[in-house]
Protein backbone atom coordinates (compact mmCIF):
# COMPACT_ATOMS: atom_id res chain seq x y z
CA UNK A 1 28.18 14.91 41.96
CA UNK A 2 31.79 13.83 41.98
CA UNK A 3 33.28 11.50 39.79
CA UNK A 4 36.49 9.45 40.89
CA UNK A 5 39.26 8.88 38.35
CA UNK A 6 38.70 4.98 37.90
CA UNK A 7 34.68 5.88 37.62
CA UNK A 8 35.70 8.94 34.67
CA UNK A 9 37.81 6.08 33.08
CA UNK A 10 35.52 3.47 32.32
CA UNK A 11 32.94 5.54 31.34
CA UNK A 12 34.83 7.46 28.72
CA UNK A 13 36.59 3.43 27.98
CA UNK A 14 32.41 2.49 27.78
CA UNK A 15 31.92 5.53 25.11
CA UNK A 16 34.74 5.25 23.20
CA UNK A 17 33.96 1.45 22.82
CA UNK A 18 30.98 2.13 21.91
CA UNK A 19 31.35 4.84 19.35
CA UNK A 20 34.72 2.52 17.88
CA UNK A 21 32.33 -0.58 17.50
CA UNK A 22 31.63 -1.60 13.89
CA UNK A 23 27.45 -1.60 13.00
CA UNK A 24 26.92 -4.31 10.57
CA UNK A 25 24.42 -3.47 7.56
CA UNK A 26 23.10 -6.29 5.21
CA UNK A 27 22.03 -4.59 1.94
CA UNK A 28 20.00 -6.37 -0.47
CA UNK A 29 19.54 -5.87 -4.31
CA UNK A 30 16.13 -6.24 -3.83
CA UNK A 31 15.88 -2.48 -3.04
CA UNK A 32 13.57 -1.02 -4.90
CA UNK A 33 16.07 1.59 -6.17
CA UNK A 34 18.23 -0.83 -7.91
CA UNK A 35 16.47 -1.95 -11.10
CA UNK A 36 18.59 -2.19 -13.79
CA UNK A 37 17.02 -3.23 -17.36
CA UNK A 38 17.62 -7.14 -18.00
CA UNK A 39 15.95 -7.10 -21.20
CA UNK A 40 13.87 -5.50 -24.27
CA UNK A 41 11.49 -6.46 -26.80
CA UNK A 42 9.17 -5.29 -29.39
CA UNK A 43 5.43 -6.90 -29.51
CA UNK A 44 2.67 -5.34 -32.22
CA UNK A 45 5.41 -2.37 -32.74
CA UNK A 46 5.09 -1.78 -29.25
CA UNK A 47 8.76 -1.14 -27.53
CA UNK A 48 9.30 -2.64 -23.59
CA UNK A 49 11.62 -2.48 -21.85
CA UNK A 50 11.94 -5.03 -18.80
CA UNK A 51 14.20 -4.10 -15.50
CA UNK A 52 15.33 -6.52 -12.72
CA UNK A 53 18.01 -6.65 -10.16
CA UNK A 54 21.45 -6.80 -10.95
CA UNK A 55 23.25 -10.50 -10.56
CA UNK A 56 24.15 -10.43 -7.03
CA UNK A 57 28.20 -10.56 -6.08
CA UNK A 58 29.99 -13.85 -5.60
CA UNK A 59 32.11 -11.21 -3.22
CA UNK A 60 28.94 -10.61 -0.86
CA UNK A 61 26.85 -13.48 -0.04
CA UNK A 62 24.27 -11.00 1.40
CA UNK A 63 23.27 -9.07 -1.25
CA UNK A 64 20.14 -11.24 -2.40
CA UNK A 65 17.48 -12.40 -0.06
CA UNK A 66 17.13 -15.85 -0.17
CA UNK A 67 14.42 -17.71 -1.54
CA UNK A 68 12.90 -19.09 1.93
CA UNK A 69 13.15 -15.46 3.54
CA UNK A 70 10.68 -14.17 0.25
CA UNK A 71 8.59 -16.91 1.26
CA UNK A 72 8.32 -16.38 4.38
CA UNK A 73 7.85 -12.41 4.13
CA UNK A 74 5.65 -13.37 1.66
CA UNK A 75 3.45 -15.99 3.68
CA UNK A 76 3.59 -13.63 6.76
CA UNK A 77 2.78 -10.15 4.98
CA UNK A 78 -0.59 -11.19 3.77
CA UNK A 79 -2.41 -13.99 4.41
CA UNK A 80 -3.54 -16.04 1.74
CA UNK A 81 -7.39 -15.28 1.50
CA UNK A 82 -6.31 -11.01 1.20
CA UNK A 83 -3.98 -12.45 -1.69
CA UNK A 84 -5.58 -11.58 -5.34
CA UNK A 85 -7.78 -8.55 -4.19
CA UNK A 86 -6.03 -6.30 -5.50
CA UNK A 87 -6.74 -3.68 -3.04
CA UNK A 88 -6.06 -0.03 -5.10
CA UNK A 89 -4.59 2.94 -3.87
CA UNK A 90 -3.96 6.22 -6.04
CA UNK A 91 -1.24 8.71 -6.45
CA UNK A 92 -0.41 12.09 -7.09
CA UNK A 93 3.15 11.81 -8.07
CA UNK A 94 4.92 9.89 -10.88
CA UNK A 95 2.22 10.26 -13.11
CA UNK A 96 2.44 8.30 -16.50
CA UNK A 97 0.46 8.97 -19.42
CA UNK A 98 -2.65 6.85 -19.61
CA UNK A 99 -2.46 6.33 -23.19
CA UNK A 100 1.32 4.82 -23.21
CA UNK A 101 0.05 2.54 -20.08
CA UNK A 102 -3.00 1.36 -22.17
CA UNK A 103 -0.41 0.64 -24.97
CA UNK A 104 1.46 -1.25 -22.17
CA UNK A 105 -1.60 -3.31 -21.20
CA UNK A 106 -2.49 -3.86 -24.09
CA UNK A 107 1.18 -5.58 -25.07
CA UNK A 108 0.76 -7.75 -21.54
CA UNK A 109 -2.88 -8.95 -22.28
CA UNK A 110 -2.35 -9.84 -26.11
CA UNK A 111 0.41 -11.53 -24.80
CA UNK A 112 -0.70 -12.89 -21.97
CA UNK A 113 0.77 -16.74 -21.87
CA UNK A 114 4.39 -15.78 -22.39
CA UNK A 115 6.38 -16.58 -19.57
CA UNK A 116 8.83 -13.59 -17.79
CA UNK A 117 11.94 -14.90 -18.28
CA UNK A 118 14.00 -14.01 -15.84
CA UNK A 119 12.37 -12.50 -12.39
CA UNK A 120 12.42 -8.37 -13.08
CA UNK A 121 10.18 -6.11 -10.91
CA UNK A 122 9.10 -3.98 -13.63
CA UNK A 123 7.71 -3.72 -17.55
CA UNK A 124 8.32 -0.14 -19.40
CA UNK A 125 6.95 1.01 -22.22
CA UNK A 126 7.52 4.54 -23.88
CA UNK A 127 11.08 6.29 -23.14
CA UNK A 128 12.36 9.24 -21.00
CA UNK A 129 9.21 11.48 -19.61
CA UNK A 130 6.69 9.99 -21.32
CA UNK A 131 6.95 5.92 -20.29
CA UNK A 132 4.40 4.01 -17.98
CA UNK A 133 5.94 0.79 -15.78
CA UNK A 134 4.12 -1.86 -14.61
CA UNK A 135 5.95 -2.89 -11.05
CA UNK A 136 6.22 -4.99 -8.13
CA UNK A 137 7.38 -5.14 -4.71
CA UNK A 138 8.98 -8.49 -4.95
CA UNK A 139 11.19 -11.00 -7.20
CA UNK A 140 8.46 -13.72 -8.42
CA UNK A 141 9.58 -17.29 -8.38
CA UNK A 142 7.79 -19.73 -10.38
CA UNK A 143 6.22 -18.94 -14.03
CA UNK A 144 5.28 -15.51 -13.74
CA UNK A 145 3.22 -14.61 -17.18
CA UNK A 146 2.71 -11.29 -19.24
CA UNK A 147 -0.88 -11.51 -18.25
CA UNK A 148 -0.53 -12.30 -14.55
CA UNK A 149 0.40 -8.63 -14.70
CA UNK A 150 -3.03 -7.03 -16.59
CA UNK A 151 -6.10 -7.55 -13.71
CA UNK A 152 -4.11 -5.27 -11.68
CA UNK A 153 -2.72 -2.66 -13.56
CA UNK A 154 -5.97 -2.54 -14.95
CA UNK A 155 -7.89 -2.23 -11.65
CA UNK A 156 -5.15 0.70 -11.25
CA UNK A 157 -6.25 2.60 -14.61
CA UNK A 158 -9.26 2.17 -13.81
CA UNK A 159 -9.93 3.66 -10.60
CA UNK A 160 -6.83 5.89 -10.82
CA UNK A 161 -7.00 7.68 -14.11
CA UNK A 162 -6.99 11.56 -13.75
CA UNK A 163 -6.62 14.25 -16.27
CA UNK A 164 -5.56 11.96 -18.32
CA UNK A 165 -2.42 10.78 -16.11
CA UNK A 166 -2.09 7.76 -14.17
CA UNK A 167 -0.51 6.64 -10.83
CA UNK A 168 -1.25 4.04 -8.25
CA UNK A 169 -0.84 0.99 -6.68
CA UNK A 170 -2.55 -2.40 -5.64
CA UNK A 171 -1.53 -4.51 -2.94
CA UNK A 172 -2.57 -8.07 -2.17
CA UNK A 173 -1.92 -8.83 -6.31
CA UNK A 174 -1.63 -12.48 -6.83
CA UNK A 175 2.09 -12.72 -9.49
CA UNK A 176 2.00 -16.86 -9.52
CA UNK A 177 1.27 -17.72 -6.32
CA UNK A 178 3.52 -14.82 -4.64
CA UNK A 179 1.67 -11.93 -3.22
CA UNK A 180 2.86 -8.80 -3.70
CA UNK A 181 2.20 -4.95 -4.43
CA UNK A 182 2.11 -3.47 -8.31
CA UNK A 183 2.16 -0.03 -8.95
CA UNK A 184 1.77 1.54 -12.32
CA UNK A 185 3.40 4.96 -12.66
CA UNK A 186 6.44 6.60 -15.10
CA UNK A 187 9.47 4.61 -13.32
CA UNK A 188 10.14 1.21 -12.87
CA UNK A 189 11.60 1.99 -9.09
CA UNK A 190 9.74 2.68 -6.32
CA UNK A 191 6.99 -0.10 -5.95
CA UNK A 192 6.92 -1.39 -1.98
């Protein structure tokens, strides 16, 4: 097959176009990989240690999704009758210690009618290797409590406990009125 110099042309014109052409990407601190602790406190001599994203950038209006696309996700990745069965699933890696997690439910449930302040994914208690984290897949607007974040977890332990080591998750948990996945394992990342 025999190419012509004007056909040669505009396809190496079409490829070099095409590999100059700038791809767009949208990145989101919502990613589970970007927690960053927001806050700490001590309840019954029991440390936490809350995580959340990072204030998003005046300089990039795209780094946050915006409230009506986490509703919508929200209202089209489970429908509302799966919402609050916490449906469990366990893990083999990221194991936390199922002692320090029952210290951490045991903070959330004693505790349960505080209000979150500000949306974080994720509740720590313990430190380095030897911490469990309560965490979820999305921010939570509206008045997310301590407690709304026990049934779950619990379910978690529960069915989940191995050896003495812990590590799951449950999707379809109800965190005031949003749907979303919790995992309970030694990191605060990681929950999707």
């Amino acid at each position: 097959m025999r190419f012509t110099s004007t056909t040669a042309l505009a396809i190496l014109a079409y490829v070099s176009g095409a590999l100059a052409s700038p791809i767009t990407t949208t990145t989101t601190t919502d990613s589970v990989q970007d927690l960053v602790p927001i806050g700490t406190e001590t309840i019954n001599g029991i440390d936490l240690v809350w995580y959340g994203a990072p204030e998003p950038s005046s300089a990039n209006p795209h780094t946050r999704l915006t409230k009506a696309a986490v509703e919508f996700a929200n209202a089209n990745a489970n429908t509302k009758r799966d919402c609050g069965t916490n449906d469990v699933k366990c893990s083999g890696s990221h194991k936390a210690s199922n002692g320090v997690c029952q210290a951490l439910l045991s903070a959330l449930k004693a505790n349960g009618g505080n209000t979150v302040s500000r949306s974080p994914r994720a509740v720590c208690q313990g430190q380095n290797n030897n911490q469990c984290c309560a965490s979820w897949s999305v921010e939570v607007d509206g008045n997310l409590l301590y407690g709304d974040l026990y049934d779950a977890a619990n379910k978690v332990i529960g069915q989940c406990n191995s050896g003495g080591s812990v590590s799951g998750l449950a999707r379809n948990v109800n965190l005031a009125g949003t749907c979303a996945t919790q995992c309970l394992s030694n990191r605060a990342n990681g929950c999707s």
